[in-house]
Each structure stands twice: as C-alpha cells, then as structure tokens.
N, C-alpha and C. Protein backbone atom coordinates (compact mmCIF):
# COMPACT_ATOMS: atom_id res chain seq x y z
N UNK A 1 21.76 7.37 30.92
CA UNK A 1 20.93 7.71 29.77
C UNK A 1 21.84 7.96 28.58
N UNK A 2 21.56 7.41 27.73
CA UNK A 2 22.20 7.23 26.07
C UNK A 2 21.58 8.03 25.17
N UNK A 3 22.70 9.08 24.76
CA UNK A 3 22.10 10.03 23.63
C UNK A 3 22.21 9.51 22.25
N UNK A 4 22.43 8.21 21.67
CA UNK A 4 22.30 7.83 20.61
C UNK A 4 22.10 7.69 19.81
N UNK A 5 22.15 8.30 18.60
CA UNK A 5 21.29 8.47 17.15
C UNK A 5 20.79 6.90 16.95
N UNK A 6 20.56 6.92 16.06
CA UNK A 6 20.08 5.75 15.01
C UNK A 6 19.66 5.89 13.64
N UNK A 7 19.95 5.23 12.58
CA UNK A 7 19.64 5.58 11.72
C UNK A 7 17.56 5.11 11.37
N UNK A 8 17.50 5.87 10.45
CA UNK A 8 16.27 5.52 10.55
C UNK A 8 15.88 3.86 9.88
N UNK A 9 16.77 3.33 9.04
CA UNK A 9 16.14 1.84 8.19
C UNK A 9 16.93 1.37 9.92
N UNK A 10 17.50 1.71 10.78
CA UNK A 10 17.68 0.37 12.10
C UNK A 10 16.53 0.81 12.42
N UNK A 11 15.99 1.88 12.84
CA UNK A 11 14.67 2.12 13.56
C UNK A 11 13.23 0.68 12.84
N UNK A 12 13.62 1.05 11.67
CA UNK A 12 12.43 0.62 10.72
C UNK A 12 12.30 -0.91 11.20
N UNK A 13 13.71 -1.36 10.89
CA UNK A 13 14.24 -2.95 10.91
C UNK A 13 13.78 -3.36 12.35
N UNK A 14 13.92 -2.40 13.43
CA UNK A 14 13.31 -3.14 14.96
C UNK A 14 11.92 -3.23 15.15
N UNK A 15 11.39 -2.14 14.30
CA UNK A 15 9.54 -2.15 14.23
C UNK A 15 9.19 -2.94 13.58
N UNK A 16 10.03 -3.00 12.13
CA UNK A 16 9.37 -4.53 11.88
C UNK A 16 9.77 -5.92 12.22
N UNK A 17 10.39 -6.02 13.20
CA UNK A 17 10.43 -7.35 13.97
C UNK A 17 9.26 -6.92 15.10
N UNK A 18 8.97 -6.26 15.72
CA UNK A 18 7.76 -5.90 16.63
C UNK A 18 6.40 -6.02 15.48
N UNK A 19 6.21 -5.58 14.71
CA UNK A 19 5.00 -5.17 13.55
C UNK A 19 4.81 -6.33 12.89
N UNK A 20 5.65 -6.60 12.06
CA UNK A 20 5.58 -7.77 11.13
C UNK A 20 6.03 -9.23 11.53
N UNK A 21 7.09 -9.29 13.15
CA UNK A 21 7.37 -10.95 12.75
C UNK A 21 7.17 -11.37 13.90
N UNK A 22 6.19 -10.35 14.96
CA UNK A 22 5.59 -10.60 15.86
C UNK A 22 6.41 -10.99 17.12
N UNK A 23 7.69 -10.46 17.55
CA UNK A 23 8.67 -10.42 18.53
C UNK A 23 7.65 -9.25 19.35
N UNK A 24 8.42 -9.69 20.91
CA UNK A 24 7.77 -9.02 22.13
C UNK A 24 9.14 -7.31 22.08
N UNK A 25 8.30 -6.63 21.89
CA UNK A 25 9.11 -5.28 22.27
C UNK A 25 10.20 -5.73 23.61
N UNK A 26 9.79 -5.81 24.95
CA UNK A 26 11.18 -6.23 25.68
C UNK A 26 12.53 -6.79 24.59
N UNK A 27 11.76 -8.12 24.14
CA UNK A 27 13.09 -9.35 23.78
C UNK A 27 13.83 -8.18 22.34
N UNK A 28 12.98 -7.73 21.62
CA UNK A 28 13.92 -6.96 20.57
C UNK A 28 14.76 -5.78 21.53
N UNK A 29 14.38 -5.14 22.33
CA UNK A 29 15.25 -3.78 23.29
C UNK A 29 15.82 -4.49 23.36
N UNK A 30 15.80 -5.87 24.20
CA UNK A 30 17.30 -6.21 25.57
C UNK A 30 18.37 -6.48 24.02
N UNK A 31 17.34 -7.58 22.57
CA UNK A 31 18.95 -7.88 21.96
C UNK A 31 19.28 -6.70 21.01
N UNK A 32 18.78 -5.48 21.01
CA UNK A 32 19.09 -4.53 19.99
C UNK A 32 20.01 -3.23 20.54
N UNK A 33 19.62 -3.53 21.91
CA UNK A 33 20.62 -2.67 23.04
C UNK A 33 19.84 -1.35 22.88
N UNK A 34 18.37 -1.49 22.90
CA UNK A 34 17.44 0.04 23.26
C UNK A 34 16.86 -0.01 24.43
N UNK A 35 16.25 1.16 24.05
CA UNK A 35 15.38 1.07 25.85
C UNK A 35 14.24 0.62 25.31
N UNK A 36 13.44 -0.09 26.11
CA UNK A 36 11.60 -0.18 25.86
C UNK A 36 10.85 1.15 25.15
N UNK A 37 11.40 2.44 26.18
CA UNK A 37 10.55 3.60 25.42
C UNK A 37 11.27 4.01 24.22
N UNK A 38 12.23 3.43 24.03
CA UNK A 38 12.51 4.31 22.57
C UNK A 38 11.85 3.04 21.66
N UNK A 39 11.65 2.12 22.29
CA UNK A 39 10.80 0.93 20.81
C UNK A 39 9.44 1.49 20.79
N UNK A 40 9.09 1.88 21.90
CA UNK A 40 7.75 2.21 22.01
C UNK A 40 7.08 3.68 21.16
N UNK A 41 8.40 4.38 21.17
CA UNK A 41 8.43 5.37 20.37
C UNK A 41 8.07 5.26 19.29
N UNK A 42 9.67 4.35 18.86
CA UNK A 42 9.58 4.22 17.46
C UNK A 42 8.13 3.66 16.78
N UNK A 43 7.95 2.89 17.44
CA UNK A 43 6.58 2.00 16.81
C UNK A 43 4.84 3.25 16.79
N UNK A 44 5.37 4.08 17.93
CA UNK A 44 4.03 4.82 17.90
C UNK A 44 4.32 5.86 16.83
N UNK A 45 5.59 6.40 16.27
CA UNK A 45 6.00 7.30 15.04
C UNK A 45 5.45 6.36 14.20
N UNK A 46 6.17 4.96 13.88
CA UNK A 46 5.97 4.37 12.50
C UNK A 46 4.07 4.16 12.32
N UNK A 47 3.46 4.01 13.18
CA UNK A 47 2.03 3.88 13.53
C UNK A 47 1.26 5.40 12.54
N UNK A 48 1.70 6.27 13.12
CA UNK A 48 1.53 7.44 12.81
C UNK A 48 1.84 7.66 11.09
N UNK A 49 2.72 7.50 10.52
CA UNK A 49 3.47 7.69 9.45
C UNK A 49 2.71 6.37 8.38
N UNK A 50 2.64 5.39 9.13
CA UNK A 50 1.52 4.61 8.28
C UNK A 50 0.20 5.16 8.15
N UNK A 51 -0.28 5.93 9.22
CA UNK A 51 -1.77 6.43 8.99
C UNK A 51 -1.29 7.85 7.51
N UNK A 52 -0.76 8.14 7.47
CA UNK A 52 -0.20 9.10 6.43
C UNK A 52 0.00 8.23 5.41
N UNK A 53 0.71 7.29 5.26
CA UNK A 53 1.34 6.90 4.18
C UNK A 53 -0.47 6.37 3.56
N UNK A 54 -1.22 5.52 4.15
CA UNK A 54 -2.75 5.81 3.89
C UNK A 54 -3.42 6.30 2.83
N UNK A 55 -3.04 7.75 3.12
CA UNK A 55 -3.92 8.88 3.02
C UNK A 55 -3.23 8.52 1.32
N UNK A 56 -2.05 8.53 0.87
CA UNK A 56 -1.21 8.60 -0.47
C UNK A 56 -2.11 7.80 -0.84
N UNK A 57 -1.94 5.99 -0.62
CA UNK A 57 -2.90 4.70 -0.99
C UNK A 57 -3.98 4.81 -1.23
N UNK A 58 -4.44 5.65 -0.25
CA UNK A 58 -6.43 5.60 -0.56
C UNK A 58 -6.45 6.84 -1.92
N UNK A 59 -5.47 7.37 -2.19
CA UNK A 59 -5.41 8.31 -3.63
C UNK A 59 -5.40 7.89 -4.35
N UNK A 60 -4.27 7.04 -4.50
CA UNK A 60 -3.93 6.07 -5.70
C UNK A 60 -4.46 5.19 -6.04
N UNK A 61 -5.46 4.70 -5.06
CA UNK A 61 -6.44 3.63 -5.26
C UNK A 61 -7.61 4.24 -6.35
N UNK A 62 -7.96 5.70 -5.76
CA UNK A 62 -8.88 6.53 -6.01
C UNK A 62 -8.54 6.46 -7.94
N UNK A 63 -7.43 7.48 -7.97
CA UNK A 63 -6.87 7.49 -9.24
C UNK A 63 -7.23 6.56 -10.24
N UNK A 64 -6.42 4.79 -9.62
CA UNK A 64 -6.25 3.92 -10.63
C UNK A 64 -7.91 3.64 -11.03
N UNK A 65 -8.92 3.75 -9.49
CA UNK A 65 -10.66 3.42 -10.07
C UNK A 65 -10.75 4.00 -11.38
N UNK A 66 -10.66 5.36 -11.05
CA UNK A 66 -10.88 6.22 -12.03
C UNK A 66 -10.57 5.77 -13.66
N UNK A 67 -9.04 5.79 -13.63
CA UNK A 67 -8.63 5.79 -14.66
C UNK A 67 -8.81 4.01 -15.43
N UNK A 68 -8.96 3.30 -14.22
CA UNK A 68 -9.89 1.66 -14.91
C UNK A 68 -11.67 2.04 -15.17
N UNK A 69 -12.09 2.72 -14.43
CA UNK A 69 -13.80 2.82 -15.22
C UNK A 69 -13.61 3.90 -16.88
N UNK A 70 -12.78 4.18 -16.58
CA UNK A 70 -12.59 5.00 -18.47
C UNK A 70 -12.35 4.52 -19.24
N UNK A 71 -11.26 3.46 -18.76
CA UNK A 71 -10.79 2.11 -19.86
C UNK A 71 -12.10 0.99 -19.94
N UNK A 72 -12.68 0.74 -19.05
CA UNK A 72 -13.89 0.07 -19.49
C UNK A 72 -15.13 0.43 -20.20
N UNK A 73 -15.39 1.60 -20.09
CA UNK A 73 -16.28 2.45 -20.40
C UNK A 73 -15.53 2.44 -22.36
N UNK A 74 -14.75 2.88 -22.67
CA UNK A 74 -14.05 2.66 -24.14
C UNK A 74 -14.17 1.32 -24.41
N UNK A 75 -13.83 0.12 -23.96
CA UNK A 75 -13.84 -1.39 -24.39
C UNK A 75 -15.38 -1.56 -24.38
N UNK A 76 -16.28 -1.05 -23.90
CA UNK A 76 -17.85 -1.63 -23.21
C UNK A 76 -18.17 -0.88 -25.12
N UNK A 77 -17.61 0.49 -25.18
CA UNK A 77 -17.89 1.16 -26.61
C UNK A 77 -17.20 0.34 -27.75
N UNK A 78 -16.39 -0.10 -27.59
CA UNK A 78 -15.65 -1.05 -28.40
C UNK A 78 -16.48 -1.95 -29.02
N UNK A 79 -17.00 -2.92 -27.98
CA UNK A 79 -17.23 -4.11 -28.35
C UNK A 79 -18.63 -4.22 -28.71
N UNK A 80 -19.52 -3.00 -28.58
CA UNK A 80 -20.71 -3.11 -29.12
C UNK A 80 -20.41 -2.38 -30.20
N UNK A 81 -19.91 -1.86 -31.02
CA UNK A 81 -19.59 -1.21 -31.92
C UNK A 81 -19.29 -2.83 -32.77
N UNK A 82 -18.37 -3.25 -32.39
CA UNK A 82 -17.90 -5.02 -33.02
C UNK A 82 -19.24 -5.41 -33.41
N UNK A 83 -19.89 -5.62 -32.30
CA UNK A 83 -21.50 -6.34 -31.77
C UNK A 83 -22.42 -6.10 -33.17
N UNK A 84 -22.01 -4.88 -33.78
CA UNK A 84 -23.43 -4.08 -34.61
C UNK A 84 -22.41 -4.42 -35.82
N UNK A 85 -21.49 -4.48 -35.92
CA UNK A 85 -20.73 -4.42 -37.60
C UNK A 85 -20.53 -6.09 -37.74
N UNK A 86 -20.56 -7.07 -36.49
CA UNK A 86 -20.69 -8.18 -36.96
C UNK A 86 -22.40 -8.53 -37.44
N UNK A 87 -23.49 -8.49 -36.60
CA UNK A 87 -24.73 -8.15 -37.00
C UNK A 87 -24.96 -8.00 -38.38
N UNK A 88 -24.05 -6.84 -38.71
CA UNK A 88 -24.48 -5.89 -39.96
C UNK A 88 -23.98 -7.02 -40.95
N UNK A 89 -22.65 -7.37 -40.96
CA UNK A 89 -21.96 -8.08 -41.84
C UNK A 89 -23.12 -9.82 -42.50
N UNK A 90 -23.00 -10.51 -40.81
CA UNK A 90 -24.01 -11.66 -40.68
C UNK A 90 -25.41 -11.52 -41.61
N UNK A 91 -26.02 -10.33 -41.71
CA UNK A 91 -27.38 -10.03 -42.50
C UNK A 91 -27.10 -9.87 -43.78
N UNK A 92 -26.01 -8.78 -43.84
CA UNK A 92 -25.44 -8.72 -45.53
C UNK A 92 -25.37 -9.95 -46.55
N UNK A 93 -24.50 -11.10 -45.85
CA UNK A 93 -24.12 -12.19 -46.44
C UNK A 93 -25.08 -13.41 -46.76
N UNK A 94 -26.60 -12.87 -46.25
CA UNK A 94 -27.82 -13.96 -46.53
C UNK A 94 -27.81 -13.58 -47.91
C-alpha cells in the first residue's frame, strides 16, 4: 500500500480522461500507476465538487437573468419613447 500524495491538477487531469475523453477507469490506473479506488475516489470527490460548483452557476445564471430583464426593460422604454417623438415629429412636418 502506497501513501502517495498527488497533486490536485494530476488528480483533475486523470478524471478528466475518465469524465471527459471517455477512457475506462482500469486502463487510466494501470497507465497512471493508481489504484482503481483511488480513481474511483477521485471521480466520486470531483462528482461532488461539481454538484457545488452548480450551486455558484445556477447564481450567476440567476444574477445575469436579472440584470438582462433590467437592460431590456430600459431599451423596451427607450424605443417607445423614439416610437412617440418620431410619431410626433412625422405629424408636425404635414
């Protein structure tokens, strides 16, 4: 049994060959020189830490709605404001 650190971007770099480029957990352990349960680990932490990282996204998503229906809501006031002074102008000039 191997007490081995690792840094965490190698951790990251073996999950995402398991996560993202669709390698079999065995074939990344045997060529990365881990055990199965520490990939299995790692991948059920990074699993975890994505459901968190989430929680930030679905904020910021929240936020940017927000702060895009205010900017439309001002342009929607904008352009009927345009709407009535072109109107106004168009009648003037008969």
């Amino acid at each position: 049994m191997s007490n081995r650190r690792y840094t965490e971007e190698f951790k990251s770099e073996a999950v995402k060959q398991v996560s993202e480029r669709g390698y079999k957990v065995k074939d990344v352990s045997k060529r990365l020189g881990i055990s199965t349960k520490s990939m299995y680990a790692w991948l059920m932490e990074a699993k975890g830490n994505k459901g968190r990282r989430n929680l930030n996204v679905n904020e910021d998503i929240r936020q940017e709605n927000l702060r895009l229906k205010a900017e439309l809501k001002r342009v929607e006031e904008e352009r009927d404001i345009l709407k009535k002074a072109a109107a106004y102008f168009a009648k003037a000039s008969r």
